[in-house]
C-alpha atoms as a PDB file:
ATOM      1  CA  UNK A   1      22.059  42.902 -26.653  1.00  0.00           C
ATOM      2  CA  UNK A   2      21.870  41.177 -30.056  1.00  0.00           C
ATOM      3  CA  UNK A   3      18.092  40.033 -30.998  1.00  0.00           C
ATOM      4  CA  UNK A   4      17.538  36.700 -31.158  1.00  0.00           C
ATOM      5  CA  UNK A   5      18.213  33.265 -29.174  1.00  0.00           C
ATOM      6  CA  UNK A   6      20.856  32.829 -27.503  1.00  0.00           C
ATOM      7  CA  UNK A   7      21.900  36.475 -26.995  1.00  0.00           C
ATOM      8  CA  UNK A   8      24.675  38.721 -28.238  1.00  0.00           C
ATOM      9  CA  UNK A   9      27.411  36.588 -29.573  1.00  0.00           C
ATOM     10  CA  UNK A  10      25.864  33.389 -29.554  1.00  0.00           C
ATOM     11  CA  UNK A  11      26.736  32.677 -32.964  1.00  0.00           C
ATOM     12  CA  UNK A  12      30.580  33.348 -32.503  1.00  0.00           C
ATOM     13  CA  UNK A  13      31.073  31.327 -29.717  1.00  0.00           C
ATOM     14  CA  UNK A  14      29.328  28.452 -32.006  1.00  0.00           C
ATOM     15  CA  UNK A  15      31.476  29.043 -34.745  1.00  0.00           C
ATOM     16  CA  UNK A  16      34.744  28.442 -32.794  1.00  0.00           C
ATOM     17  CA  UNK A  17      33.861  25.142 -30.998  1.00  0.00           C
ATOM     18  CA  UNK A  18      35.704  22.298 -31.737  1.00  0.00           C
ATOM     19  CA  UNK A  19      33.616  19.223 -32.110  1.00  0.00           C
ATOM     20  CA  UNK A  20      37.127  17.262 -31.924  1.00  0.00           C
ATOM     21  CA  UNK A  21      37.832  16.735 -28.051  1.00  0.00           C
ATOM     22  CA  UNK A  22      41.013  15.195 -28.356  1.00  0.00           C
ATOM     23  CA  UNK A  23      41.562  12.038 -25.622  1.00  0.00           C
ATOM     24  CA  UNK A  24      43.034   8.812 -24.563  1.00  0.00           C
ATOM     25  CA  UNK A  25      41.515   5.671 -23.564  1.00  0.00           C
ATOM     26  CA  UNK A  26      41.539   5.770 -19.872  1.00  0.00           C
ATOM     27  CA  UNK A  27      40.155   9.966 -20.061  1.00  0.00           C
ATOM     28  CA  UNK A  28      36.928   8.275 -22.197  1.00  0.00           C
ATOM     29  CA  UNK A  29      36.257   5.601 -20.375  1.00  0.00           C
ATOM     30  CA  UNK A  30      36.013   7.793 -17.559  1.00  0.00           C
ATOM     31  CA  UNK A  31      33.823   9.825 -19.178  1.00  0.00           C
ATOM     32  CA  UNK A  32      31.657   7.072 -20.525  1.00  0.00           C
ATOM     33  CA  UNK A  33      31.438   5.732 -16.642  1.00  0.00           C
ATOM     34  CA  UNK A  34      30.092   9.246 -15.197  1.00  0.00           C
ATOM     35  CA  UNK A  35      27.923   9.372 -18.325  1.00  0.00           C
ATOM     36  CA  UNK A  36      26.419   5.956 -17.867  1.00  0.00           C
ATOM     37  CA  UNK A  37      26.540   6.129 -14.239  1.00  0.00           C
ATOM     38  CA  UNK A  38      24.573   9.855 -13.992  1.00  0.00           C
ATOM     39  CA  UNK A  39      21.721   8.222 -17.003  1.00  0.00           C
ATOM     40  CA  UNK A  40      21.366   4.725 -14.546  1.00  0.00           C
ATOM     41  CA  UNK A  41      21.210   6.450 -11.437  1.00  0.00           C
ATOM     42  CA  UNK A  42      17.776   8.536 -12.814  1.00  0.00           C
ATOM     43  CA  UNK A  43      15.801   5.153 -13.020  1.00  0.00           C
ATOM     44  CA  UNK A  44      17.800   4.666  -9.462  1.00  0.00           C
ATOM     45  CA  UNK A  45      19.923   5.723  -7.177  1.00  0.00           C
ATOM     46  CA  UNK A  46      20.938   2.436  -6.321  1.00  0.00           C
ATOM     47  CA  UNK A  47      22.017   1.219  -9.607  1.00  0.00           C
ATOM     48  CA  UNK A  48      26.081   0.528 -10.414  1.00  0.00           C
ATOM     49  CA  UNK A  49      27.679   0.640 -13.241  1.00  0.00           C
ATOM     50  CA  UNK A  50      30.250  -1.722 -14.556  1.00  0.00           C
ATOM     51  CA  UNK A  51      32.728  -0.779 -17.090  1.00  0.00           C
ATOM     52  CA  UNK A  52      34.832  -3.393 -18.312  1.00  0.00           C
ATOM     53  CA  UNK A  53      38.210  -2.650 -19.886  1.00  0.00           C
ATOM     54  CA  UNK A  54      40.700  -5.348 -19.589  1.00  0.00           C
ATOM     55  CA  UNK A  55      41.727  -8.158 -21.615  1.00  0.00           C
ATOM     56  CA  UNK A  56      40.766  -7.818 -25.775  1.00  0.00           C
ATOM     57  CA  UNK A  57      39.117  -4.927 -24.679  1.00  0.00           C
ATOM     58  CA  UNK A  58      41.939  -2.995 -23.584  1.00  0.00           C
ATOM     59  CA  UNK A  59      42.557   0.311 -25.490  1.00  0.00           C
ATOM     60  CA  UNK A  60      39.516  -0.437 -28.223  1.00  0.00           C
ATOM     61  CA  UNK A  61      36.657  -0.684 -26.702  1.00  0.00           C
ATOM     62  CA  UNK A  62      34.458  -1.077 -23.385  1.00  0.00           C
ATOM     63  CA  UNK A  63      32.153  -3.379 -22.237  1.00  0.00           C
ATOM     64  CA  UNK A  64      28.911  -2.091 -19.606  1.00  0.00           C
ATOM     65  CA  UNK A  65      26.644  -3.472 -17.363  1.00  0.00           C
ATOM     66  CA  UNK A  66      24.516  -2.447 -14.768  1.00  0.00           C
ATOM     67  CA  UNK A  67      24.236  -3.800 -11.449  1.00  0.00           C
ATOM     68  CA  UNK A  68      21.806  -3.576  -8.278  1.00  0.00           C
ATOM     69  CA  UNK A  69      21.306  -6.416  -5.490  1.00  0.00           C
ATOM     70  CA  UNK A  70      23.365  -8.804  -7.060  1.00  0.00           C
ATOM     71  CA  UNK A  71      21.429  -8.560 -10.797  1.00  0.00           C
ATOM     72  CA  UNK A  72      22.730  -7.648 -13.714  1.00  0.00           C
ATOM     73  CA  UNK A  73      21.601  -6.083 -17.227  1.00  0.00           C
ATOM     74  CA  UNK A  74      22.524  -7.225 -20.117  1.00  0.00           C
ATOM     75  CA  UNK A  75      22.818 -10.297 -17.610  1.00  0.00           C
ATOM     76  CA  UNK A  76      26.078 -11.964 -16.873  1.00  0.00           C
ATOM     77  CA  UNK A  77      25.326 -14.891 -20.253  1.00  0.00           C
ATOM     78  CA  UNK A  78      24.937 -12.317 -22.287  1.00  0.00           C
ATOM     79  CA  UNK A  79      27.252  -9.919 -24.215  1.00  0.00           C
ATOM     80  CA  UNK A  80      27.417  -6.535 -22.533  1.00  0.00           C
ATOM     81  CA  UNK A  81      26.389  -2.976 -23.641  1.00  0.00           C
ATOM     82  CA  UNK A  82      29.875  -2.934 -25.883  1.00  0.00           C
ATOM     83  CA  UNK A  83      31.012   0.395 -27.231  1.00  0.00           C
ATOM     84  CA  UNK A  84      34.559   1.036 -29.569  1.00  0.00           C
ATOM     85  CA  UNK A  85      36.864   3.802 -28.246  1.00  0.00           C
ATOM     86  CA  UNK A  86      37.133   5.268 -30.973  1.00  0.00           C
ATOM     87  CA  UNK A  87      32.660   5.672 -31.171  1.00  0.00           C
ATOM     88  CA  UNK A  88      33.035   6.790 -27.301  1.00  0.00           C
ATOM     89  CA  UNK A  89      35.514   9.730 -28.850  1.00  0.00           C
ATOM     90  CA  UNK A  90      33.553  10.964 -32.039  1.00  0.00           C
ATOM     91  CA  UNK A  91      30.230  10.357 -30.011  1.00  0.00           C
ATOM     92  CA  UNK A  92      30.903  12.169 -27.103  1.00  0.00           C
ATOM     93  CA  UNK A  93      30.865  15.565 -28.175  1.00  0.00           C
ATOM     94  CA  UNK A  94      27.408  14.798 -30.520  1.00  0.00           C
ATOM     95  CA  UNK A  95      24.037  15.663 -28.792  1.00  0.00           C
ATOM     96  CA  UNK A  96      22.178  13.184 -30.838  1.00  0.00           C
ATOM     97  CA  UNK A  97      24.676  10.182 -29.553  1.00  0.00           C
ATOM     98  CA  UNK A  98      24.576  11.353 -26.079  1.00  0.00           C
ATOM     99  CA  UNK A  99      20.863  10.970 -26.206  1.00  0.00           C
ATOM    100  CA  UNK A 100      20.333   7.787 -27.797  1.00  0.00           C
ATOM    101  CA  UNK A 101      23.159   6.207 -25.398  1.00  0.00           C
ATOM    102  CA  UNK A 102      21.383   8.074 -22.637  1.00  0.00           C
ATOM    103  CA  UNK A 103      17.951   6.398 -23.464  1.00  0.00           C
ATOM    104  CA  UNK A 104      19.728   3.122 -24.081  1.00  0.00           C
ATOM    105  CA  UNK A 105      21.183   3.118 -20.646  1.00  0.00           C
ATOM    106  CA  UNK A 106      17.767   4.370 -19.004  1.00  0.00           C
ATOM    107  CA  UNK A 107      16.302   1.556 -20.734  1.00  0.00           C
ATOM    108  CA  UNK A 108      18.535  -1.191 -19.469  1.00  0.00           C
ATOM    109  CA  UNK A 109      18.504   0.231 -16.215  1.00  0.00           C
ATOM    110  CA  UNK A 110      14.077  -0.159 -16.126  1.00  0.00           C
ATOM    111  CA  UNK A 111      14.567  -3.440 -17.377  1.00  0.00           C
ATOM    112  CA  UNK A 112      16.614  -4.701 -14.313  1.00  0.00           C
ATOM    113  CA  UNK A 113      14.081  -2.772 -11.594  1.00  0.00           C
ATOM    114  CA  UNK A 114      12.142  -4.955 -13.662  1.00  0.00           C
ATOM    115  CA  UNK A 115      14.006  -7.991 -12.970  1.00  0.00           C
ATOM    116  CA  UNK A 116      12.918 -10.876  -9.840  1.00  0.00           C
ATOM    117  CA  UNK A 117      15.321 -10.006  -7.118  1.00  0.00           C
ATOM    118  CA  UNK A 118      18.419 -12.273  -7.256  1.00  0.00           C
ATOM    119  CA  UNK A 119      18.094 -15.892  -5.448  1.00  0.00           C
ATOM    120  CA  UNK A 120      20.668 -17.233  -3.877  1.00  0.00           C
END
């Protein structure tokens, strides 16, 4: 076994990935859903996620909120979480991106658990 992290062949492997994940629309939007969904749900397993893709936002770019007992972060009079397709595809595959989306999301999410429970 090759000394070292990662073990023997590490560094080949490396060398052939493809940061380029070629996709579609409707592929990274699912994506982004699972992603935002699996980052929420750690604050709380209750927590929905909302991905909004119709309208001007079809096929450029997607609109998120998060949802639990009727509240809603960024609330409903506010603009959403809004991220371009084309961010989504050249993010996705980027550590760094994944993580500061990741804390973003986590972030939103503790501010509605923060929220007063919805009146109504």
């Amino acid at each position: 076994m090759a000394a070292g992290r990662g073990g023997r062949g590490a560094g080949t492997i490396a060398s052939r990935m493809n940061p380029s994940i070629p996709t579609d629309y409707p592929t990274a939007g699912s994506w982004l859903a699972g992603f935002v969904r699996s980052h929420a749900k750690r604050e709380s397993p209750r927590i929905e996620v909302l991905l909004d893709t119709a309208g001007p936002r079809e096929g450029r770019s997607y609109g998120i909120r998060l949802e639990l007992d009727g509240r809603f972060a960024p609330a409903p009079d506010s603009p959403p979480i809004e991220l371009d397709f084309q961010e989504v595809v050249e993010g996705r595959p980027r550590f760094a991106w994944c993580a500061a989306l990741g804390e973003r999301v986590r972030a939103t999410a503790r501010e509605l658990l923060a929220a007063p429970p919805a009146t109504g």
